[in-house]
PDB file of N, CA and C in Angstrom:
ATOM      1  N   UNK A   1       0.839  -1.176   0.000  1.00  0.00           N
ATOM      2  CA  UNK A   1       0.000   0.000   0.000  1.00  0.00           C
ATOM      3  C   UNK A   1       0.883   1.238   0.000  1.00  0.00           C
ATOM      4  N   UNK A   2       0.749   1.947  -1.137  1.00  0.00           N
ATOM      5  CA  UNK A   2       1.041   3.106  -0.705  1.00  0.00           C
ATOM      6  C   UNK A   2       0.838   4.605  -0.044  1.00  0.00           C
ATOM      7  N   UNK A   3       1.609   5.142   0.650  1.00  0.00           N
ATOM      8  CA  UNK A   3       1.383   6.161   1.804  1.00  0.00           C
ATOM      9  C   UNK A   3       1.199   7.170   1.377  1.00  0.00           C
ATOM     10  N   UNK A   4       0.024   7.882   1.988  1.00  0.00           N
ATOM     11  CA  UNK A   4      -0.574   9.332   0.919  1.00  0.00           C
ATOM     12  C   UNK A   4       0.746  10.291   1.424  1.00  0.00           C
ATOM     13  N   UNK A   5       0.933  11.521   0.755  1.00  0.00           N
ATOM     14  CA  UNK A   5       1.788  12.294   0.921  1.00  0.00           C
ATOM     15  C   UNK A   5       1.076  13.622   2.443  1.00  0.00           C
ATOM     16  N   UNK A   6       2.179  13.744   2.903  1.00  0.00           N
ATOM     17  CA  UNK A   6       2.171  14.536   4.470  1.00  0.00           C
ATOM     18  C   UNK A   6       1.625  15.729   3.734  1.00  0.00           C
ATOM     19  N   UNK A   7       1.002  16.836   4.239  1.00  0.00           N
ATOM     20  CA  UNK A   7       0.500  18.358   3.636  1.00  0.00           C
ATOM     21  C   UNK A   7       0.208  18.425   2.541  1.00  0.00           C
ATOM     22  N   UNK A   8      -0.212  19.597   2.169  1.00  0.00           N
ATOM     23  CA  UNK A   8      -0.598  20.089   0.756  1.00  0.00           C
ATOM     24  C   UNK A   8       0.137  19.497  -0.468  1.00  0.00           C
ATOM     25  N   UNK A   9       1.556  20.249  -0.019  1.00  0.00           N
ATOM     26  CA  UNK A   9       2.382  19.419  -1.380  1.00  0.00           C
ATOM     27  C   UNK A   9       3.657  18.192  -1.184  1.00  0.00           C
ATOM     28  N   UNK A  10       2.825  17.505  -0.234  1.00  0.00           N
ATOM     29  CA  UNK A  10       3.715  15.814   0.039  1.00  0.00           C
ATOM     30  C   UNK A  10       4.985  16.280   0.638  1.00  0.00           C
ATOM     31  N   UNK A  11       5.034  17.452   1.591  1.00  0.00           N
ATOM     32  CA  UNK A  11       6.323  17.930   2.503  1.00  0.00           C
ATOM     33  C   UNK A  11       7.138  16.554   2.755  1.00  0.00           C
ATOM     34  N   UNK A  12       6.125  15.650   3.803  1.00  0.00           N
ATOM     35  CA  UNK A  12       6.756  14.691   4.366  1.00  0.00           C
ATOM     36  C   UNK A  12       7.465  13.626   3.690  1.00  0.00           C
ATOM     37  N   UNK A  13       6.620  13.396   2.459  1.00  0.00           N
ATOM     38  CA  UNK A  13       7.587  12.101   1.965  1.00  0.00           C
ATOM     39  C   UNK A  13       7.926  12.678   0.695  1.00  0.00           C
ATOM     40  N   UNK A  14       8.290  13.423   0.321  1.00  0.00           N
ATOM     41  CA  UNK A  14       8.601  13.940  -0.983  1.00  0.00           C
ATOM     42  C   UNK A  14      10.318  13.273  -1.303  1.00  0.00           C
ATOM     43  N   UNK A  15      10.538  12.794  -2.632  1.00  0.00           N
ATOM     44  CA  UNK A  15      11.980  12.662  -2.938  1.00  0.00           C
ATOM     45  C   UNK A  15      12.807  14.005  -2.834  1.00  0.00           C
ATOM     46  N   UNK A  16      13.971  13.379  -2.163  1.00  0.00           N
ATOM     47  CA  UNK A  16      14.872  14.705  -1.962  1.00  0.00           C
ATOM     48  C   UNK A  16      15.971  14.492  -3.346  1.00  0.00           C
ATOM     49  N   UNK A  17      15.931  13.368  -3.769  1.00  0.00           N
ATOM     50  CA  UNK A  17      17.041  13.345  -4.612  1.00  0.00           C
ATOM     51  C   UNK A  17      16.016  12.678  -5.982  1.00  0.00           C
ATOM     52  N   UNK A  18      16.310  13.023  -7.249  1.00  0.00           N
ATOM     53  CA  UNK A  18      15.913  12.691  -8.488  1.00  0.00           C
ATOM     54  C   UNK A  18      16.812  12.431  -9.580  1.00  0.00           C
ATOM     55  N   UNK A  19      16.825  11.552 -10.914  1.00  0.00           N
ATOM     56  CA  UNK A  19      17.525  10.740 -11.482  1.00  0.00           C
ATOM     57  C   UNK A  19      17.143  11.626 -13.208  1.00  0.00           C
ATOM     58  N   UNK A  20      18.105  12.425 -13.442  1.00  0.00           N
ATOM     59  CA  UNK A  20      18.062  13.224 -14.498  1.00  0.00           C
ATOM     60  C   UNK A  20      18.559  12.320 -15.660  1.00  0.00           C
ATOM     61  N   UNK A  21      18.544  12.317 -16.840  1.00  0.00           N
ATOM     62  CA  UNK A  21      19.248  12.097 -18.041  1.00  0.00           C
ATOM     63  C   UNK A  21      20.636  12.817 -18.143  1.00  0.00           C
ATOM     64  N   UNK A  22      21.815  11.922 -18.706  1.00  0.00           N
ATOM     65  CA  UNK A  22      22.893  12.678 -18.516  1.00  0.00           C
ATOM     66  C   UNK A  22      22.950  14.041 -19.421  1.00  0.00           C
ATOM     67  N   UNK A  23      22.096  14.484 -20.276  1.00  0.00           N
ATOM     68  CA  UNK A  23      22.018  15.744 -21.100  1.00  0.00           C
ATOM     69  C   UNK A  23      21.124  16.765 -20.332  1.00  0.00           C
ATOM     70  N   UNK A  24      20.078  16.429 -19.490  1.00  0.00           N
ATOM     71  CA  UNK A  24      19.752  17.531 -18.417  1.00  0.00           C
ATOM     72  C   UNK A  24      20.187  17.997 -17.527  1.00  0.00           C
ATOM     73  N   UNK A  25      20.991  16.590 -16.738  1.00  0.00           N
ATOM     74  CA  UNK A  25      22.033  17.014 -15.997  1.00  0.00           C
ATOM     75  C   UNK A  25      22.785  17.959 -15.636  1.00  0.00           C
ATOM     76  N   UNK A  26      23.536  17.745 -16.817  1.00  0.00           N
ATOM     77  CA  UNK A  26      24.441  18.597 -17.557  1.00  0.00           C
ATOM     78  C   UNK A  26      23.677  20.117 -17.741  1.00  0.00           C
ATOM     79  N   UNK A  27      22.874  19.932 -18.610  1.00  0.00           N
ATOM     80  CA  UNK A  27      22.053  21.550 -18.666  1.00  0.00           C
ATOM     81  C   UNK A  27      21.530  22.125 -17.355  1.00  0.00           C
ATOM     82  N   UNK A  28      21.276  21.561 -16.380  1.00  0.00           N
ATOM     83  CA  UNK A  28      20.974  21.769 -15.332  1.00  0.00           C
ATOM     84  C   UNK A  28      22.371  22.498 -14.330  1.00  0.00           C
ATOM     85  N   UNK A  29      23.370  21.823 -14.017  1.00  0.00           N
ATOM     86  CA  UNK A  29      24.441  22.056 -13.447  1.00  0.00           C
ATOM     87  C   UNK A  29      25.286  23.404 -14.284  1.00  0.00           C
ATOM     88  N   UNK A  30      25.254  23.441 -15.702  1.00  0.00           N
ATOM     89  CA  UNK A  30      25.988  24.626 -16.477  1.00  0.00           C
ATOM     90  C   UNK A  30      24.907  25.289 -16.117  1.00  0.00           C
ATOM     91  N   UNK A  31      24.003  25.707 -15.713  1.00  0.00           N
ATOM     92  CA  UNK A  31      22.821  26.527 -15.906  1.00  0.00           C
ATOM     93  C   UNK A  31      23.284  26.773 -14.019  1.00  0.00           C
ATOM     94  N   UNK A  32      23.349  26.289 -13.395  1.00  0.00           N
ATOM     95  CA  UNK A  32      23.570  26.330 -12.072  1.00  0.00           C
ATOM     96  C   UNK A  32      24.791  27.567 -11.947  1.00  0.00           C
ATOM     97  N   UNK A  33      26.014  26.883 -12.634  1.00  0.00           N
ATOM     98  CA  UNK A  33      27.067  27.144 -12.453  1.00  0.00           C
ATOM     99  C   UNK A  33      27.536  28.893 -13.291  1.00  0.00           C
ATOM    100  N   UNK A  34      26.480  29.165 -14.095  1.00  0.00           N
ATOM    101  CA  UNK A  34      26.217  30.704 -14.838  1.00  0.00           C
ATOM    102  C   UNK A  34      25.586  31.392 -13.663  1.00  0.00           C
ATOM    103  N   UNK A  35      24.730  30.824 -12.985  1.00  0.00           N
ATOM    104  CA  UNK A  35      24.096  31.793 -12.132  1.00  0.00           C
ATOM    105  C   UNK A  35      24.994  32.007 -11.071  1.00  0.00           C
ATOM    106  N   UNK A  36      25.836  31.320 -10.466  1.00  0.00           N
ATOM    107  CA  UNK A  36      26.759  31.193  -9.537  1.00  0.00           C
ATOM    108  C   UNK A  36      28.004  32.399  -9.677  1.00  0.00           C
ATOM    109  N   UNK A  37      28.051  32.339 -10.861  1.00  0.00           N
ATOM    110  CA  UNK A  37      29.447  32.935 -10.964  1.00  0.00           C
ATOM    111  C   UNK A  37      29.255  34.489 -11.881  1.00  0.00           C
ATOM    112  N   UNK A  38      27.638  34.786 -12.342  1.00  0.00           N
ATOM    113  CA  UNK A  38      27.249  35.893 -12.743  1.00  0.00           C
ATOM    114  C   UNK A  38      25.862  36.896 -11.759  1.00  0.00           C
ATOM    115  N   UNK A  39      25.148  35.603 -11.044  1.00  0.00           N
ATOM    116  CA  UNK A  39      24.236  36.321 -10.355  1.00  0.00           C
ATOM    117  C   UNK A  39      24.386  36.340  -8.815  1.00  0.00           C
ATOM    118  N   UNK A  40      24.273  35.062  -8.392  1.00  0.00           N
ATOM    119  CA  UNK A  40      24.217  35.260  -7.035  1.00  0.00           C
ATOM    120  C   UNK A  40      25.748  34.006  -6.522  1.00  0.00           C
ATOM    121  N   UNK A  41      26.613  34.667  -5.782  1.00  0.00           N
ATOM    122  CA  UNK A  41      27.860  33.839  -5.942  1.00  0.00           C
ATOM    123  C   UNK A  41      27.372  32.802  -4.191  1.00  0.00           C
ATOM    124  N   UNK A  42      26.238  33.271  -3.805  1.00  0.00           N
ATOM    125  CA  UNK A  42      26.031  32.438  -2.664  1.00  0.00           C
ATOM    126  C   UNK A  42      25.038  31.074  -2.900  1.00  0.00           C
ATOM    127  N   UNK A  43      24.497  31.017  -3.946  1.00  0.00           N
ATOM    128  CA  UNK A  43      22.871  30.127  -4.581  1.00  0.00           C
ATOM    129  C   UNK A  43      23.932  28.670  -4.353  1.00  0.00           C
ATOM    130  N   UNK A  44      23.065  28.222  -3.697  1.00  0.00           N
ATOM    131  CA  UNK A  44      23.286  26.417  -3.327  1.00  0.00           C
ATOM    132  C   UNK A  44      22.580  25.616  -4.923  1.00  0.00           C
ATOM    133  N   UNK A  45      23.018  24.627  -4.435  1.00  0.00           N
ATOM    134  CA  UNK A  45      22.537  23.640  -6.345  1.00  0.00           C
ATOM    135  C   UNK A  45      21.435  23.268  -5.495  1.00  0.00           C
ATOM    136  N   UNK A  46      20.781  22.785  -4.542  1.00  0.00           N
ATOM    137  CA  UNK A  46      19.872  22.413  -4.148  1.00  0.00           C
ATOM    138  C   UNK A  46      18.904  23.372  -4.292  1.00  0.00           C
ATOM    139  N   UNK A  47      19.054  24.693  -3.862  1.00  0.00           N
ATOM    140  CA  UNK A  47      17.925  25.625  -3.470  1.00  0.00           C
ATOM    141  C   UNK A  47      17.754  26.538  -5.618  1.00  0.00           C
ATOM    142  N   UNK A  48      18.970  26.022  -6.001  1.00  0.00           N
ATOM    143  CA  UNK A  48      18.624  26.564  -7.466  1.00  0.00           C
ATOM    144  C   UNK A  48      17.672  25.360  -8.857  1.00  0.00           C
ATOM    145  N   UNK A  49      18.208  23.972  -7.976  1.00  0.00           N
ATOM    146  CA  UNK A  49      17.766  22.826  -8.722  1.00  0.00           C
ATOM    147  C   UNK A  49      16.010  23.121  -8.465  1.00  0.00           C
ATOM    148  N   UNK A  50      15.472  23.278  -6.649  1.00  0.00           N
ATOM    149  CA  UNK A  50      14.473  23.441  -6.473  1.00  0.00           C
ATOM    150  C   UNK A  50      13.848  24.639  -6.674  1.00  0.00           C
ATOM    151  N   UNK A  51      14.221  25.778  -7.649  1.00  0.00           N
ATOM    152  CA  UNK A  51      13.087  26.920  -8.044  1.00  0.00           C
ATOM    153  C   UNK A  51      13.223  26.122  -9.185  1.00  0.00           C
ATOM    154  N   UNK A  52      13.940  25.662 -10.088  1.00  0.00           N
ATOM    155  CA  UNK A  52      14.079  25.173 -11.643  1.00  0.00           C
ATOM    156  C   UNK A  52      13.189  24.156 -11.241  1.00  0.00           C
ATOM    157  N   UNK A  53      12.475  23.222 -10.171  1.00  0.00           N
ATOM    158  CA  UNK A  53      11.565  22.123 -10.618  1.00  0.00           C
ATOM    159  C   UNK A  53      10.281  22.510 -10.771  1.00  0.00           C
ATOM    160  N   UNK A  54      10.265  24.340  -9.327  1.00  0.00           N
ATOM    161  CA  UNK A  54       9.097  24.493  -9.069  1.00  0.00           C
ATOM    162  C   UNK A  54       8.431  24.852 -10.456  1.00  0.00           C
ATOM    163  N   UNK A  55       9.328  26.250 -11.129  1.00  0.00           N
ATOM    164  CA  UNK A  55       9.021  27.112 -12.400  1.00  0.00           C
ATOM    165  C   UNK A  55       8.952  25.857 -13.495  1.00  0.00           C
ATOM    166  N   UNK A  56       9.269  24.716 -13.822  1.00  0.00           N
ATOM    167  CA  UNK A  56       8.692  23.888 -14.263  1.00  0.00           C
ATOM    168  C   UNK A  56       7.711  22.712 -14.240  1.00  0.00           C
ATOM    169  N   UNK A  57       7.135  22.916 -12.926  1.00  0.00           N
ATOM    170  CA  UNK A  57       5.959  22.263 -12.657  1.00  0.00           C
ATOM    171  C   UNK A  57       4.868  23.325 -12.837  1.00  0.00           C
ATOM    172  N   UNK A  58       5.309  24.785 -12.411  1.00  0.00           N
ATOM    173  CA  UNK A  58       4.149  25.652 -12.659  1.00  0.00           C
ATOM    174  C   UNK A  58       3.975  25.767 -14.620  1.00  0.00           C
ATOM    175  N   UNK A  59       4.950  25.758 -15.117  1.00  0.00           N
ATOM    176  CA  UNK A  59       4.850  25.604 -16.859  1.00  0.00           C
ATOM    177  C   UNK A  59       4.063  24.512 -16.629  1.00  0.00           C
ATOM    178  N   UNK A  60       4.066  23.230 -16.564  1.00  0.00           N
ATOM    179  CA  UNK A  60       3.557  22.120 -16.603  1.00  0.00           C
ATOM    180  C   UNK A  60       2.112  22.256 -16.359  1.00  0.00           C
ATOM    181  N   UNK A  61       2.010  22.207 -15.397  1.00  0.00           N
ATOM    182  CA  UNK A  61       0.164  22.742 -14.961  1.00  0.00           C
ATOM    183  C   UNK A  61      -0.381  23.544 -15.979  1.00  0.00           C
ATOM    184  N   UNK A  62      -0.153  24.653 -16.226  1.00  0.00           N
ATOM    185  CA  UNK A  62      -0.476  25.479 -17.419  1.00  0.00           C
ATOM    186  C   UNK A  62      -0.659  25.375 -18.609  1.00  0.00           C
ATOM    187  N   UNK A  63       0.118  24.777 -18.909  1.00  0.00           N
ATOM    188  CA  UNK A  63       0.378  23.446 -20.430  1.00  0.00           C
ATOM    189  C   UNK A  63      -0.888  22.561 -20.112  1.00  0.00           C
ATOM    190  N   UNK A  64      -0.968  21.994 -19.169  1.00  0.00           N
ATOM    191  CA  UNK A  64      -1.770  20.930 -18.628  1.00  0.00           C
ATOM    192  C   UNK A  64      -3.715  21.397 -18.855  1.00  0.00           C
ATOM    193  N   UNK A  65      -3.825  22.524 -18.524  1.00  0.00           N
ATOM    194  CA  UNK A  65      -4.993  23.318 -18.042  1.00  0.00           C
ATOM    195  C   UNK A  65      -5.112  23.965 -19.346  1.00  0.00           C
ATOM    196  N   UNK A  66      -4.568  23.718 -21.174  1.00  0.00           N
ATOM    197  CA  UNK A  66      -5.211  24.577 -21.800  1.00  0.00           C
ATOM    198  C   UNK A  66      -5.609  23.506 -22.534  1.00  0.00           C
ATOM    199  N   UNK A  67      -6.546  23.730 -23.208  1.00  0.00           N
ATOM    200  CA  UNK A  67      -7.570  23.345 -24.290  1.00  0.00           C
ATOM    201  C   UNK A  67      -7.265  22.553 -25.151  1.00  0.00           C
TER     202      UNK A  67
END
């Protein structure tokens, strides 16, 4: 059986770690590593990986919700 997720958006059991393709990866981490060294020289890969899942789950929904 599986276990419903803790709060609104599955706080409690949510994956902390996820299994990219080695070409997103990659686009993901160079994309990390521009913002690092042009915008903010303090941005963690965790806290930059997690606005890049949110701003693509909110695309997603939207995509999802048209006609």
């Amino acid at each position: 059986m599986l276990a419903s997720p803790a709060g609104p958006a599955g706080e409690g059991r949510a994956a902390t770690t996820i299994r990219l393709r080695p070409q997103a990866a990659a686009a993901l981490n160079n994309a990390w590593l521009y913002q690092r060294m042009h915008v903010n020289p303090t941005l963690s890969y965790p806290e930059f990986a997690s606005e890049i899942v949110r701003l693509g789950l909110a695309a997603f929904e939207r995509q999802a919700k048209q006609p």
